[in-house]
Each structure stands twice: as C-alpha cells, then as structure tokens.
C-alpha atoms as a PDB file:
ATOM      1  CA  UNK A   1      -9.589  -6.862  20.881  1.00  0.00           C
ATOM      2  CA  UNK A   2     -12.238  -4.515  19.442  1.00  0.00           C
ATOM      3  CA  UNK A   3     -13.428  -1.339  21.208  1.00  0.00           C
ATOM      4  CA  UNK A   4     -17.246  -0.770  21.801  1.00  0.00           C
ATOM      5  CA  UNK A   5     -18.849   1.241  19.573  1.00  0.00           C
ATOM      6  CA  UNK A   6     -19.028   4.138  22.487  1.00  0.00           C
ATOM      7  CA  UNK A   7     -15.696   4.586  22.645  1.00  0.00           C
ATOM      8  CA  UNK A   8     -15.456   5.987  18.919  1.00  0.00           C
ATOM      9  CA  UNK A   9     -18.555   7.651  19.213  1.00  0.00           C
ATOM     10  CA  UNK A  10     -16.692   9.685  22.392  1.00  0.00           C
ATOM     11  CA  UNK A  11     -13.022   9.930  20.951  1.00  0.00           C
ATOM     12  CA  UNK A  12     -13.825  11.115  17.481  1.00  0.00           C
ATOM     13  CA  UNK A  13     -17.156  13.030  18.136  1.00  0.00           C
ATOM     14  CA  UNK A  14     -14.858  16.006  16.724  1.00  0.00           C
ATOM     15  CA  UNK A  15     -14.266  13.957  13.502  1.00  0.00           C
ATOM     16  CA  UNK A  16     -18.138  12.773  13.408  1.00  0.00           C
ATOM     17  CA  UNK A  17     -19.172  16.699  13.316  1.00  0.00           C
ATOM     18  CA  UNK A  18     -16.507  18.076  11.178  1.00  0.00           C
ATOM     19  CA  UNK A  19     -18.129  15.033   8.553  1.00  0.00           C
ATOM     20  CA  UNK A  20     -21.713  16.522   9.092  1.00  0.00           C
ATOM     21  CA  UNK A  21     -20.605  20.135   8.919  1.00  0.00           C
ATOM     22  CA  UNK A  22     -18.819  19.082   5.256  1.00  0.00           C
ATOM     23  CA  UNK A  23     -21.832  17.005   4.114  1.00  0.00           C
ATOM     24  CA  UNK A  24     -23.947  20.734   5.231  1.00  0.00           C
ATOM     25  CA  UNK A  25     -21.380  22.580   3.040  1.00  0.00           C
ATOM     26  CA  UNK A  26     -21.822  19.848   0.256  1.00  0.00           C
ATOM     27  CA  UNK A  27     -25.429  20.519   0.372  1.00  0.00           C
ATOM     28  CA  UNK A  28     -25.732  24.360   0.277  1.00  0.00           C
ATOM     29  CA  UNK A  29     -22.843  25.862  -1.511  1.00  0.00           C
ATOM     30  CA  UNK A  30     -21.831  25.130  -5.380  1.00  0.00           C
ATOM     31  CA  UNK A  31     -20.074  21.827  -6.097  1.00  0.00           C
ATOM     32  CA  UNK A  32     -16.942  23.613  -6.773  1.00  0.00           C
ATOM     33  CA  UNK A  33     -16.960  26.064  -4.452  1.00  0.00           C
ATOM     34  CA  UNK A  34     -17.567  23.637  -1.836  1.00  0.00           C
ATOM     35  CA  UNK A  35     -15.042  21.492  -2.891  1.00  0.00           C
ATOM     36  CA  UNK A  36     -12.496  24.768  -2.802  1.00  0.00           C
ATOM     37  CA  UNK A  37     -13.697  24.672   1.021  1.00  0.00           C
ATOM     38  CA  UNK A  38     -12.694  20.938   1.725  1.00  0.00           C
ATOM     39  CA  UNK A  39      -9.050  21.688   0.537  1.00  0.00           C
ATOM     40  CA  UNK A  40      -9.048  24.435   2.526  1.00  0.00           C
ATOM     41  CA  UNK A  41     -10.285  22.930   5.379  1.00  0.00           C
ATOM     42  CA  UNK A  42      -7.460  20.209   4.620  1.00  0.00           C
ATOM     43  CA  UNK A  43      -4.918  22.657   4.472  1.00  0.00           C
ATOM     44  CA  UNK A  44      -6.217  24.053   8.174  1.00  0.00           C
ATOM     45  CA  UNK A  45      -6.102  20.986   9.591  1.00  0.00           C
ATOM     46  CA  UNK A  46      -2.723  19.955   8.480  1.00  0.00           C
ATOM     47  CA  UNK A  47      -1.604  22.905  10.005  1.00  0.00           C
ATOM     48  CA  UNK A  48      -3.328  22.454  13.300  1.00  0.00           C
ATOM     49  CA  UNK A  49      -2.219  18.550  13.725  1.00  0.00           C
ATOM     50  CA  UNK A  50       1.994  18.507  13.777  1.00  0.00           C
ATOM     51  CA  UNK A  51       1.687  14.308  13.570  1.00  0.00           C
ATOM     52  CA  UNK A  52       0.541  14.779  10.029  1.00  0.00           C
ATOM     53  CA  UNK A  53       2.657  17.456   9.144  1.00  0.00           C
ATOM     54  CA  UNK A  54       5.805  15.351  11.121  1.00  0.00           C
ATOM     55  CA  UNK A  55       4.804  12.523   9.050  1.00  0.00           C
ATOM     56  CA  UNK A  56       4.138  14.079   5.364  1.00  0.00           C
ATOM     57  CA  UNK A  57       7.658  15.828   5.694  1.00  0.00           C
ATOM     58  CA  UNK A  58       9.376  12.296   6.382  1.00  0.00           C
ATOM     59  CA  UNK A  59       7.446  10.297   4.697  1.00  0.00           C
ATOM     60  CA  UNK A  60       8.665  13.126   1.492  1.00  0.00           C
ATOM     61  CA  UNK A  61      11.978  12.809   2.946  1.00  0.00           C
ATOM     62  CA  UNK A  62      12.406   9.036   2.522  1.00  0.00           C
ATOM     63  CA  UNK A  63      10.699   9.029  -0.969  1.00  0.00           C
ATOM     64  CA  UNK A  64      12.953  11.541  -2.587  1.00  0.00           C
ATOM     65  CA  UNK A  65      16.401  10.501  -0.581  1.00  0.00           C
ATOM     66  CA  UNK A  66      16.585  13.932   0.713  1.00  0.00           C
ATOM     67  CA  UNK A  67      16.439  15.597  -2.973  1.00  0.00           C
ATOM     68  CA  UNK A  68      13.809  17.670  -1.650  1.00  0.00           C
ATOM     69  CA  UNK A  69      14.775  21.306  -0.138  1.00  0.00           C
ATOM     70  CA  UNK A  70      12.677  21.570   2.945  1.00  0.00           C
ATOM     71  CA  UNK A  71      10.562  24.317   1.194  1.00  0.00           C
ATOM     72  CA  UNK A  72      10.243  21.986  -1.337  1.00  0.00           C
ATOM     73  CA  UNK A  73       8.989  19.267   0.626  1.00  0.00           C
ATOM     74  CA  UNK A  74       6.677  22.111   2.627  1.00  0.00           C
ATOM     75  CA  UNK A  75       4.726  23.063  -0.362  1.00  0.00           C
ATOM     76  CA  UNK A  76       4.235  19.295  -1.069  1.00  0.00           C
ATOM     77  CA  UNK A  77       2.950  18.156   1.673  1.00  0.00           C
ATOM     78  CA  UNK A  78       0.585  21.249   2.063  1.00  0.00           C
ATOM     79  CA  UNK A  79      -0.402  20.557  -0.975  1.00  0.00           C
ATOM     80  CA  UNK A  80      -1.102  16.835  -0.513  1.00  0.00           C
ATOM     81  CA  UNK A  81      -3.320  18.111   2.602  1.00  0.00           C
ATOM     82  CA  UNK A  82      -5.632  20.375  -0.246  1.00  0.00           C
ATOM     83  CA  UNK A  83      -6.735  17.384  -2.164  1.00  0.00           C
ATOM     84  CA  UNK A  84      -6.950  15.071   0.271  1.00  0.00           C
ATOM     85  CA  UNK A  85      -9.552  17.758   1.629  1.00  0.00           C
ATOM     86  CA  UNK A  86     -10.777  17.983  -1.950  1.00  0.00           C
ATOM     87  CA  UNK A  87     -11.286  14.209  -2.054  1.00  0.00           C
ATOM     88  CA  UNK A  88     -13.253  14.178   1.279  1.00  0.00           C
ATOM     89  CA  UNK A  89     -15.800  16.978  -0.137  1.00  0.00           C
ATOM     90  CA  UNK A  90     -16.192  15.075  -3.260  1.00  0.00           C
ATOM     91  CA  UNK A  91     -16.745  11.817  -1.616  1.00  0.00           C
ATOM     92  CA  UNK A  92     -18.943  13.204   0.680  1.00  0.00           C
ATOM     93  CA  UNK A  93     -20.977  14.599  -2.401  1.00  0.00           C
ATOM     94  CA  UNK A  94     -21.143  10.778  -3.386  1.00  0.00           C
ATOM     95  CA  UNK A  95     -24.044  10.392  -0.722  1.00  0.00           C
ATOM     96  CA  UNK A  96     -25.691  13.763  -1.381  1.00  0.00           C
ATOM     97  CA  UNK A  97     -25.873  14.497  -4.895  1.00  0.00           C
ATOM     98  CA  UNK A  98     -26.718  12.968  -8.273  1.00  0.00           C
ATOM     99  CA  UNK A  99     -24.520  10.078 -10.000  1.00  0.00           C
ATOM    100  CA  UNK A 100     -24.073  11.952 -13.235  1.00  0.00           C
ATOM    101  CA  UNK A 101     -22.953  14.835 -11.489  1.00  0.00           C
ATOM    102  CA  UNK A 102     -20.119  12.737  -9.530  1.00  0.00           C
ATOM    103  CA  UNK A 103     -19.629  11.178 -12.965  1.00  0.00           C
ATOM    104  CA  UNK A 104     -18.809  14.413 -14.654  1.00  0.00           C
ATOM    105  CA  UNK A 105     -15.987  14.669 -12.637  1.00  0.00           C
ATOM    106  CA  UNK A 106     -14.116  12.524 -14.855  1.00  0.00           C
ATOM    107  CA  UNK A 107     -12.997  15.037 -17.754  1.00  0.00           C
ATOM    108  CA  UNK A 108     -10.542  12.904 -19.535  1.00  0.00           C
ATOM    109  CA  UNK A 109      -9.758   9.214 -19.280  1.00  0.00           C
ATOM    110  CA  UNK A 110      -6.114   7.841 -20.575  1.00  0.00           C
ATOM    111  CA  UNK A 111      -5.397   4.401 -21.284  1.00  0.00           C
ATOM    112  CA  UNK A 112      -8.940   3.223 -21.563  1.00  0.00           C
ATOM    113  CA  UNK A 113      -7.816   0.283 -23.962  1.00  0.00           C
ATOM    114  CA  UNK A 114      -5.829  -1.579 -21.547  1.00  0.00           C
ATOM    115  CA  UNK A 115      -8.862  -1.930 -20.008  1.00  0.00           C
ATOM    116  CA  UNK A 116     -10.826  -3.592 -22.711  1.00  0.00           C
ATOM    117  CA  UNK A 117      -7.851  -5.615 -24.104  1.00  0.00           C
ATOM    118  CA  UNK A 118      -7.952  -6.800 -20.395  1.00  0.00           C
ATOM    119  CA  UNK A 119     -11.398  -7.856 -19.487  1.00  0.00           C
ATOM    120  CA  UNK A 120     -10.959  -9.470 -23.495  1.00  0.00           C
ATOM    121  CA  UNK A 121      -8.275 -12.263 -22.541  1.00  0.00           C
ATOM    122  CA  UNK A 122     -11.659 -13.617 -20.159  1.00  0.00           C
ATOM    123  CA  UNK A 123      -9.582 -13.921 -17.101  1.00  0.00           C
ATOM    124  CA  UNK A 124     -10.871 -11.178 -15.362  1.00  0.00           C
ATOM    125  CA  UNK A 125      -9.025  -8.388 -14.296  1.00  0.00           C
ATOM    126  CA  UNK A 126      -7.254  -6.929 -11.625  1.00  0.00           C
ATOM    127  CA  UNK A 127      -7.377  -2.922 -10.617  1.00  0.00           C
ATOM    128  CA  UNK A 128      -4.481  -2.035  -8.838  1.00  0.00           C
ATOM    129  CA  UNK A 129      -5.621   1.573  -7.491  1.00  0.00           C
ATOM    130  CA  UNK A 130      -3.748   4.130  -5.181  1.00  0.00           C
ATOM    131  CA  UNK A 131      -4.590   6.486  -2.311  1.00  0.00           C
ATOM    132  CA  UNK A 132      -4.227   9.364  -4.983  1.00  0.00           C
ATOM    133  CA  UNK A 133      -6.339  11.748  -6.840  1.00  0.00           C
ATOM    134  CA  UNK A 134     -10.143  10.942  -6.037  1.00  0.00           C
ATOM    135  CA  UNK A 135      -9.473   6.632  -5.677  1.00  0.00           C
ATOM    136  CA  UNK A 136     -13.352   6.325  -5.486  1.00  0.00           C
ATOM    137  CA  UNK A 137     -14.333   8.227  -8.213  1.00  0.00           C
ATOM    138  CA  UNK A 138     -11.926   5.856 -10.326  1.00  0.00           C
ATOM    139  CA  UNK A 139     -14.082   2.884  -8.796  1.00  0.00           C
ATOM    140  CA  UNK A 140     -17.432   5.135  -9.923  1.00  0.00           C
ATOM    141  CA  UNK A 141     -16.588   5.726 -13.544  1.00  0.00           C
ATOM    142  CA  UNK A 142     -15.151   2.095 -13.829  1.00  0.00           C
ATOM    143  CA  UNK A 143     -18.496   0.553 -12.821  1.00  0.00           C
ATOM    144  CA  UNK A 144     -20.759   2.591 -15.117  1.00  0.00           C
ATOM    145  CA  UNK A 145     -18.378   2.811 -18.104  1.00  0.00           C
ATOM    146  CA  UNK A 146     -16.660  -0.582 -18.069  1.00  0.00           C
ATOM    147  CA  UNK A 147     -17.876  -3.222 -15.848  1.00  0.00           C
ATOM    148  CA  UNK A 148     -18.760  -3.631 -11.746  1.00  0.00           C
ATOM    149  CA  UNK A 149     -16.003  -2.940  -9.975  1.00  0.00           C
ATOM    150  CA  UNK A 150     -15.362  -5.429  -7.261  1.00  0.00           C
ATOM    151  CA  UNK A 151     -13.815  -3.312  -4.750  1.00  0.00           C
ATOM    152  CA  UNK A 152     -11.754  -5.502  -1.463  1.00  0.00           C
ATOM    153  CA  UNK A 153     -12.099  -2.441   1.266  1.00  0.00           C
ATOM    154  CA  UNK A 154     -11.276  -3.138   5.206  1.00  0.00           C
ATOM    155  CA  UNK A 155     -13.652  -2.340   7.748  1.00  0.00           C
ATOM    156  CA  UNK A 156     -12.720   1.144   9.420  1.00  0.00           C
ATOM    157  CA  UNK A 157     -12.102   0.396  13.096  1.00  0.00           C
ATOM    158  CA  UNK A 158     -14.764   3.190  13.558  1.00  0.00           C
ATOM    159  CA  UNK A 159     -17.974   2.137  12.635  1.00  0.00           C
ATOM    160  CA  UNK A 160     -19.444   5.720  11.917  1.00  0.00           C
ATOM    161  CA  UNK A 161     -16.863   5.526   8.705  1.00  0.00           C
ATOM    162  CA  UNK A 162     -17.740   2.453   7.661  1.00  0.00           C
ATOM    163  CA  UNK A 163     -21.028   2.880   7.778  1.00  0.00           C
ATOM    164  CA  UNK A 164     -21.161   5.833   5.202  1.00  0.00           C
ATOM    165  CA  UNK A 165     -18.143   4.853   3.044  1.00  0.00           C
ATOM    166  CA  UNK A 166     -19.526   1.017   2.266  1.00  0.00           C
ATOM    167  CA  UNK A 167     -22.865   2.012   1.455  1.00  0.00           C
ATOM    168  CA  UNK A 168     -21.844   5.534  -0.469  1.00  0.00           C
ATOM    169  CA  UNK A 169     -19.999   3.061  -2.702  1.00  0.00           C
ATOM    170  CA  UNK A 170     -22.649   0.731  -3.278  1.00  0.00           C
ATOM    171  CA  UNK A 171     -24.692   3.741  -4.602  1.00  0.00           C
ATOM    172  CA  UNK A 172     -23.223   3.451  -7.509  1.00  0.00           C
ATOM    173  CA  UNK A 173     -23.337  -0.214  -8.377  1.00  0.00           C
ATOM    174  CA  UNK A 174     -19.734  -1.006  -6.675  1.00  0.00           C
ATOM    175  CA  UNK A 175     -19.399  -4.268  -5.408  1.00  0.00           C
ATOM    176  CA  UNK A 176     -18.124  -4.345  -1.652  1.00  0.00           C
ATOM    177  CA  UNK A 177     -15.396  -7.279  -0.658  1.00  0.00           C
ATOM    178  CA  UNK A 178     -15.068  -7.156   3.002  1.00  0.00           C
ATOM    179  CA  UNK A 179     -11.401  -7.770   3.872  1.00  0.00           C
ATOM    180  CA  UNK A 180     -10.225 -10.430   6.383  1.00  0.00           C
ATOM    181  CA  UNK A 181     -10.392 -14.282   5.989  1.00  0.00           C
ATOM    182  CA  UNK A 182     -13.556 -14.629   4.116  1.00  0.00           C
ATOM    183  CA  UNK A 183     -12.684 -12.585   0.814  1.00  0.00           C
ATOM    184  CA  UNK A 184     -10.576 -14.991  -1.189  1.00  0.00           C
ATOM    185  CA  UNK A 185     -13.819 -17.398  -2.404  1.00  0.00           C
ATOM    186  CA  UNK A 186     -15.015 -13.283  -3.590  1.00  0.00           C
ATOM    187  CA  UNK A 187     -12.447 -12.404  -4.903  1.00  0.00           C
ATOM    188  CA  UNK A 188     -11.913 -15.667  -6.897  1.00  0.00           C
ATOM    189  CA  UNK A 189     -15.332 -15.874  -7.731  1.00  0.00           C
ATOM    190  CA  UNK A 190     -14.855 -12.129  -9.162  1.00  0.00           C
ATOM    191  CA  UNK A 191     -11.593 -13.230 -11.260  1.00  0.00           C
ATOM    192  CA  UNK A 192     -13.605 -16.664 -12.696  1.00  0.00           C
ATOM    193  CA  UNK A 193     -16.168 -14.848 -13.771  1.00  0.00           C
ATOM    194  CA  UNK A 194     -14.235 -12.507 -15.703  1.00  0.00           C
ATOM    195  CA  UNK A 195     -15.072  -9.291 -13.705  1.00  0.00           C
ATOM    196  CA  UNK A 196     -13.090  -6.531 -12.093  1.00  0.00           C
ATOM    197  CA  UNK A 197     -11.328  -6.643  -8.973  1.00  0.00           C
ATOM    198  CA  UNK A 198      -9.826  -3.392  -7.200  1.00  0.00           C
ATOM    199  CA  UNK A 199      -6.870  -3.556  -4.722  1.00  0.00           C
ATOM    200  CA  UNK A 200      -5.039  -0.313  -4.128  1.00  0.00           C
ATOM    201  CA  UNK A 201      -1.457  -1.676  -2.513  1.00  0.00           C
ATOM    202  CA  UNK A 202       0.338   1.512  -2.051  1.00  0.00           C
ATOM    203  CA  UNK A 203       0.078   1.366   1.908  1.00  0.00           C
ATOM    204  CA  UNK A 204       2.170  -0.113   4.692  1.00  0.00           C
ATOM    205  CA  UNK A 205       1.313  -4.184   5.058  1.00  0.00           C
ATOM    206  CA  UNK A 206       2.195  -4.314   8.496  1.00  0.00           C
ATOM    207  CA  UNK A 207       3.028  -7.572   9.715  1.00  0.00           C
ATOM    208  CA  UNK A 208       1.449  -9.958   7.427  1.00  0.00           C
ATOM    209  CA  UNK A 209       2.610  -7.716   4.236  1.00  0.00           C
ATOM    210  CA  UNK A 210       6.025  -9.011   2.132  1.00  0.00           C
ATOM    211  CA  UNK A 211       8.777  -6.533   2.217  1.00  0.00           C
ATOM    212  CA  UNK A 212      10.095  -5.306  -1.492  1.00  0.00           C
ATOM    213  CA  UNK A 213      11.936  -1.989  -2.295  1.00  0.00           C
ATOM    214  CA  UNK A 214       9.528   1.471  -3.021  1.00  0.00           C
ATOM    215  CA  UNK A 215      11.292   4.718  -3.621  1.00  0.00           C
ATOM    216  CA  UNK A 216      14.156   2.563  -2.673  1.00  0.00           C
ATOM    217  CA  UNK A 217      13.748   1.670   0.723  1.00  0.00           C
ATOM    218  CA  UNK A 218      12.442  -1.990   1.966  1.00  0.00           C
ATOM    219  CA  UNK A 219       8.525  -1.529   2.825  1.00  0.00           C
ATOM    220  CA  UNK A 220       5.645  -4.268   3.790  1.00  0.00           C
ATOM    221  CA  UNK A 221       3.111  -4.512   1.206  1.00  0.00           C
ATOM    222  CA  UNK A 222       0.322  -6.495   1.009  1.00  0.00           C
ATOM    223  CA  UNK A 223       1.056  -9.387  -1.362  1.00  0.00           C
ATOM    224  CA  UNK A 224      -2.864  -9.504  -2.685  1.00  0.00           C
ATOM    225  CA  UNK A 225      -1.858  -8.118  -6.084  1.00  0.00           C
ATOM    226  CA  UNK A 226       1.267 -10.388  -6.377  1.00  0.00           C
ATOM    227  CA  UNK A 227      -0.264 -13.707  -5.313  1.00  0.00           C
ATOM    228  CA  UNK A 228      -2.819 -12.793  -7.273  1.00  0.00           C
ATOM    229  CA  UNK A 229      -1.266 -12.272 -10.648  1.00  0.00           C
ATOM    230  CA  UNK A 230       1.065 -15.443 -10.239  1.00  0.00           C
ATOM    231  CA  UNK A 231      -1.869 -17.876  -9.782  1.00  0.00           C
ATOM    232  CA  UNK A 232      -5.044 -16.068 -12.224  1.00  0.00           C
ATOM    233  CA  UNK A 233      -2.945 -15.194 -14.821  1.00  0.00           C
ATOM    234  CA  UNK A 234      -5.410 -12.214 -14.972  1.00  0.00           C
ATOM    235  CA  UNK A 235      -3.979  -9.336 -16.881  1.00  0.00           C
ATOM    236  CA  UNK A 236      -3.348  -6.264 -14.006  1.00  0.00           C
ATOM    237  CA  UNK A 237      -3.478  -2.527 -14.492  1.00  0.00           C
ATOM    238  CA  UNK A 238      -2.724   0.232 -12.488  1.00  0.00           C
ATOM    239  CA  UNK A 239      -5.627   2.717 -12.397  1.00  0.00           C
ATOM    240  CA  UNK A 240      -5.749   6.078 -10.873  1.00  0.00           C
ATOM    241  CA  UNK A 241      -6.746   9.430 -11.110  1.00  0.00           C
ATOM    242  CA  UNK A 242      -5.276  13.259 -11.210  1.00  0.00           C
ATOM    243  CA  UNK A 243      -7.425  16.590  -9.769  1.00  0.00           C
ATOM    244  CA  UNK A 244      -7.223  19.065 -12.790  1.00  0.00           C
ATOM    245  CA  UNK A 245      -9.186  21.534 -10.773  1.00  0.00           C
ATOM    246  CA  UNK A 246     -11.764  20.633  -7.772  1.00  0.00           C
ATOM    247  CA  UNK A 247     -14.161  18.357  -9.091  1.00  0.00           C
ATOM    248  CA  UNK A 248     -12.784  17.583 -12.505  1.00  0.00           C
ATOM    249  CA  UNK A 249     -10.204  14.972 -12.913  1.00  0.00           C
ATOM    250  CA  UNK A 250      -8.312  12.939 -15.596  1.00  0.00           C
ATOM    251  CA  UNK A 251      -8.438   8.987 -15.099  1.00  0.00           C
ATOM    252  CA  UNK A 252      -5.333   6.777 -15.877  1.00  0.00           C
ATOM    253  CA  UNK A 253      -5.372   3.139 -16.844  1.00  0.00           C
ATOM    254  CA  UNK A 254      -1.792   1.914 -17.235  1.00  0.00           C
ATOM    255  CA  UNK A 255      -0.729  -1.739 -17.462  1.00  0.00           C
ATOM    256  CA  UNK A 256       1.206  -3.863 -15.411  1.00  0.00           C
ATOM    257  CA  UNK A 257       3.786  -5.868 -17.130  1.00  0.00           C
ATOM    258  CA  UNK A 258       3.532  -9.686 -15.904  1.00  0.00           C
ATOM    259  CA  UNK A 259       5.721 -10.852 -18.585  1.00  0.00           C
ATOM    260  CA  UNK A 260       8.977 -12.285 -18.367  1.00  0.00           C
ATOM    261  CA  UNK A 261       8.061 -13.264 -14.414  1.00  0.00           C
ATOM    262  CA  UNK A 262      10.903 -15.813 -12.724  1.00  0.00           C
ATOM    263  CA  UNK A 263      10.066 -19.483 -12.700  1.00  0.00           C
ATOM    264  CA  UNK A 264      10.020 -19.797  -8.866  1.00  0.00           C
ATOM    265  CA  UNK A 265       6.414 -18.852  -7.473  1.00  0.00           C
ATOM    266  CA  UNK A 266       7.099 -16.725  -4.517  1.00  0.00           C
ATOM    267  CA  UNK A 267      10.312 -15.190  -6.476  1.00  0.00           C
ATOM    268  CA  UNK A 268       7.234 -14.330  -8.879  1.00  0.00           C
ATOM    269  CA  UNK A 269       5.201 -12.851  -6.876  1.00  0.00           C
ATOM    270  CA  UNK A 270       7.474 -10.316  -5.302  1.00  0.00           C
ATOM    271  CA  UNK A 271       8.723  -9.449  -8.887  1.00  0.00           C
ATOM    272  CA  UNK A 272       5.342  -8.038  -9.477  1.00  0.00           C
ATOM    273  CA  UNK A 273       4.761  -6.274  -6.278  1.00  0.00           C
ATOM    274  CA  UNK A 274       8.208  -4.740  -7.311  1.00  0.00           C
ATOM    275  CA  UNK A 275       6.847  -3.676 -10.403  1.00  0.00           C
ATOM    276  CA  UNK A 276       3.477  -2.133  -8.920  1.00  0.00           C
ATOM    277  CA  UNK A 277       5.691  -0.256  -6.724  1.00  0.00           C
ATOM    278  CA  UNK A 278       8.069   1.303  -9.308  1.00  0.00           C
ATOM    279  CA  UNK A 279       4.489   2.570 -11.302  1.00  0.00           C
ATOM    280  CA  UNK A 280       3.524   3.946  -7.664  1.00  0.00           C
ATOM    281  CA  UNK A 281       6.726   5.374  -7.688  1.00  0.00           C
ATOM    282  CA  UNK A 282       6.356   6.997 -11.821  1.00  0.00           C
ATOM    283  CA  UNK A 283       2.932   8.926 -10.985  1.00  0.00           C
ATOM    284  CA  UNK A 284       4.726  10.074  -7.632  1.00  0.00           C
ATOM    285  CA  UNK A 285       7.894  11.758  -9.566  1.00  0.00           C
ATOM    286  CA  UNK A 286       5.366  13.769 -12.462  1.00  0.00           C
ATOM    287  CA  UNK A 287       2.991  14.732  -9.421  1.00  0.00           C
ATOM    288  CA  UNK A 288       3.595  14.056  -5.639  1.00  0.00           C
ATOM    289  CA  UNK A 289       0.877  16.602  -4.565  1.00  0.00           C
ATOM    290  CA  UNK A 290      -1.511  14.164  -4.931  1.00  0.00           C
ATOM    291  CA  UNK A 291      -0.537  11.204  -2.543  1.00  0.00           C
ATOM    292  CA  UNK A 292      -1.473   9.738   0.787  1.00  0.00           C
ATOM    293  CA  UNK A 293       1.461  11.065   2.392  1.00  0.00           C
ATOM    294  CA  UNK A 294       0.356  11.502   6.319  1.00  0.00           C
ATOM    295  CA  UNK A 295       0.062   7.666   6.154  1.00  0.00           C
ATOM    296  CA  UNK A 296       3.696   6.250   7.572  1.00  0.00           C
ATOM    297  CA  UNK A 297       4.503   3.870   4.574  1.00  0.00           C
ATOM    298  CA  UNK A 298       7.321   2.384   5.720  1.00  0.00           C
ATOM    299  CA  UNK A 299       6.543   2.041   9.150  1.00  0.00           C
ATOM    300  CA  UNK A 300       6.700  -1.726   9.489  1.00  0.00           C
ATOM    301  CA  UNK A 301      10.201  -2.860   9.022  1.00  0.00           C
ATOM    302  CA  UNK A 302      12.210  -6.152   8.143  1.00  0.00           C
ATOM    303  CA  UNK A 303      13.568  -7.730  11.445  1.00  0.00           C
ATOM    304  CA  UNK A 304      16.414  -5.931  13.425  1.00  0.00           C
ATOM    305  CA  UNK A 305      16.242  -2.197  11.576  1.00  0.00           C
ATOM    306  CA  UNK A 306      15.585   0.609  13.234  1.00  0.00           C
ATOM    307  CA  UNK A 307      11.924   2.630  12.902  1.00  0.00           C
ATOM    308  CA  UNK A 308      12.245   5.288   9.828  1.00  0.00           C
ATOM    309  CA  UNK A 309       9.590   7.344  12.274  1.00  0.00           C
END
C-alpha cells in the first residue's frame, strides 16, 4: 500500500532541500565548478551515512571475491560516491540550463556504428543502459544524435523525484514508458516501429526478477531485456557512459551478441541476461569507480540461501 504524499514530503524534507540547495549551486557557480561541488558533496555524504558506506564495501566485496584489499575497496567506493554526486549536479543542470550545453558533455562517442547497423535491420532496437557514468546524458545525446529514445523508468515512490526526473527527461525529446503492467503495448509499439527502447538491467529484480550469475554470484534481474530479445529479434546494445572530468564524458555503444542462443525459449532468454551481465561485469573490471554500488545488488536471493547483507 502506497504512502500519502505527506509522509515523503515530512521524511525526506532533508533530501527535498539538499535538491534545491544543488539546483541554487547549479545556477550560480560555473558548470564545472559546480559539478566539482556535487562530488564533493557525494563524497560528504557517503561519509556521514555508514548504510551506504556498509553497503558499497560489500557490495565491492562480493563483486571482486575478496580480491580487493580493504584500502582498495575504500578508495572505490569513495570514489563511486564523487560521481554519483557528479551525476546528480549534472542532472540537475538538465532542468536549469541549455540543451547544447548538457549536450557538450559528450566529448567522445565509441561504437556509434552498432548503433546505426542496429536501427538498419528495421526491428528496432534495444538500449541496454547501466547505473554508471551520467545514464541520462546517454539517453540525451541518443535522442538528438540518433533517434527518440524510448526510455521504460519506474515511478519513484516519492513523488517530489518523480516529478522533476520524468519531466527533466522529456526536455529533451525522451520518450517516458511508465513501468508496471501497462508498458508492454509501449514498448512493443516502440520495437514495431523501429525505434529505440532503453532498459538499464544492472539492478536487483527482486521477486519477480530471474536469477542468473553476475560477478559470479546468483542475482535477480529483471528479465525485460531477455524476453525481449528472444521474441523481437531486435538487435541489443549495451550503451553507457564514462566521466573524463566533471561534465565531459565519453559514450560507449557496444553490442550484445544474440547469436548462437539455445533452442528452448526460456533457456534463451536467460542466456542473454547472462550475457548482459558479463558486459556489466567488463566495464566494471577497466573502471569500478563509476557504478551504482550503495544499491544492494544481490539482495534478493534464490530460495533457502542466506542474505549476502
């Protein structure tokens, strides 16, 4: 059952000002030096909240198989904690400033003809993104270089969220798919009409997610990308981006092999989600410092193990 609206607005008032204090930074300092000041801001706050920091440092743990000195894992996490401070800043600036200076970000772009030999075959295409880099930005660029992104996005339990991230999006010409039970006749529609959709699958699934191996361990993942594949037939690539410095990034477009898939459907679609997963897993090992990692990815697990948090 859904909280009112009043019981967000009281429980993360300190959230709701911190945003308006950023978008008041965003507005009076230099892109890039306030940009600087949302990573450091990150930093502070991952030092202030030991649940984050508890959770980076196991979540870094359990991806590297304990390969990582704790040091190691320290100056990861930390670092994850910068740019996801850097990314808030420079979404924030997606509200405030002009599109062609939030499309300037983008210095370099790799890849950018898996794209088009995509969107060529006319079966539309899906975008599998990540919770890495500056994930709207990729969505952005896409739109105005490519073709509309058709973005599938859940509603934020908090309405104050929602109600700036939707419509910051929309700004630039992305096309909002509401998750929940009335998205598949979008997102087929989207696929049919030879178009872009975006997933990003690299957090937990919970209970309705499929469990396949990432960084080695069993973890729920939603099976949108997998299904998807199997019964479209629509080419997939794995899209993200890397912070150079703040507010300059390089864009990746990297395709997902669907060849060679097995013969039974569900077998199918699991083989895929496997391979999604082992690409999350590739732009993890030549940069972790860019990830999600406060989110517990593997907290869901298969029936009878034992909680990894």
């Amino acid at each position: 059952m859904s909280k009112p609206e009043w019981y967000y607005k009281v429980r993360n008032f300190p959230a709701h000002m911190l945003v308006y204090m950023m978008m008041f930074i965003a507005r009076v300092l230099p892109q890039r030096v306030a940009i600087r000041v949302g990573g450091n801001l990150g930093v502070l706050l991952w030092y202030m909240f030991s649940r984050w920091r508890r959770t980076s440092m196991r979540n870094i743990e359990l991806a590297f198989r304990g390969q990582k000195t704790r040091e190691e894992a320290w100056r990861i996490g930390r670092d994850a904690a910068w740019n996801i401070g850097c990314h808030v800043m420079e979404f924030i600036m997606f509200g405030i400033k002009g599109k062609q200076q939030i499309y300037d970000m983008v210095e370099e772009v790799e890849g950018l003809e898996h794209m088009h030999e995509g969107l060529a075959k006319g079966k539309g295409l899906i975008a599998v993104g990540m919770h890495y880099g500056n994930w709207e930005l990729v969505a952005a660029w896409v739109t105005k270089n490519i073709r509309v992104m058709h973005a599938v996005g859940k509603r934020q339990a908090d309405p104050f969220f929602t109600n700036i991230a939707f419509p910051w999006r929309a700004r630039f010409d992305i096309q909002n798919i509401y998750a929940g039970k009335n998205a598949n006749a979008s997102i087929l529609k989207t696929l049919r009409a030879g178009d872009i959709l975006g997933l990003v699958a690299d957090v937990n699934g919970g209970t309705t997610g499929v469990f396949v191996p990432f960084c080695g361990i069993q973890a729920s993942t939603v099976p949108g990308p997998g299904a998807l594949g199997v019964r479209t037939g629509a080419p997939m690539v794995l899209l993200f981006s890397r912070r150079i410095r703040p507010g300059r990034h390089k864009v990746y477009f990297r395709p997902v092999n669907l060849e060679d898939l097995p013969e039974d459907n569900n077998e199918a679609q699991l083989e895929v989600l496997r391979r999604v997963n082992e690409m999350y897993e590739q732009v993890l090992i030549e940069d972790p410092t860019q990830w999600l990692w406060g989110h517990k990815r593997w907290k869901t697990r298969p029936a009878g193990e034992e909680p990894l948090y």
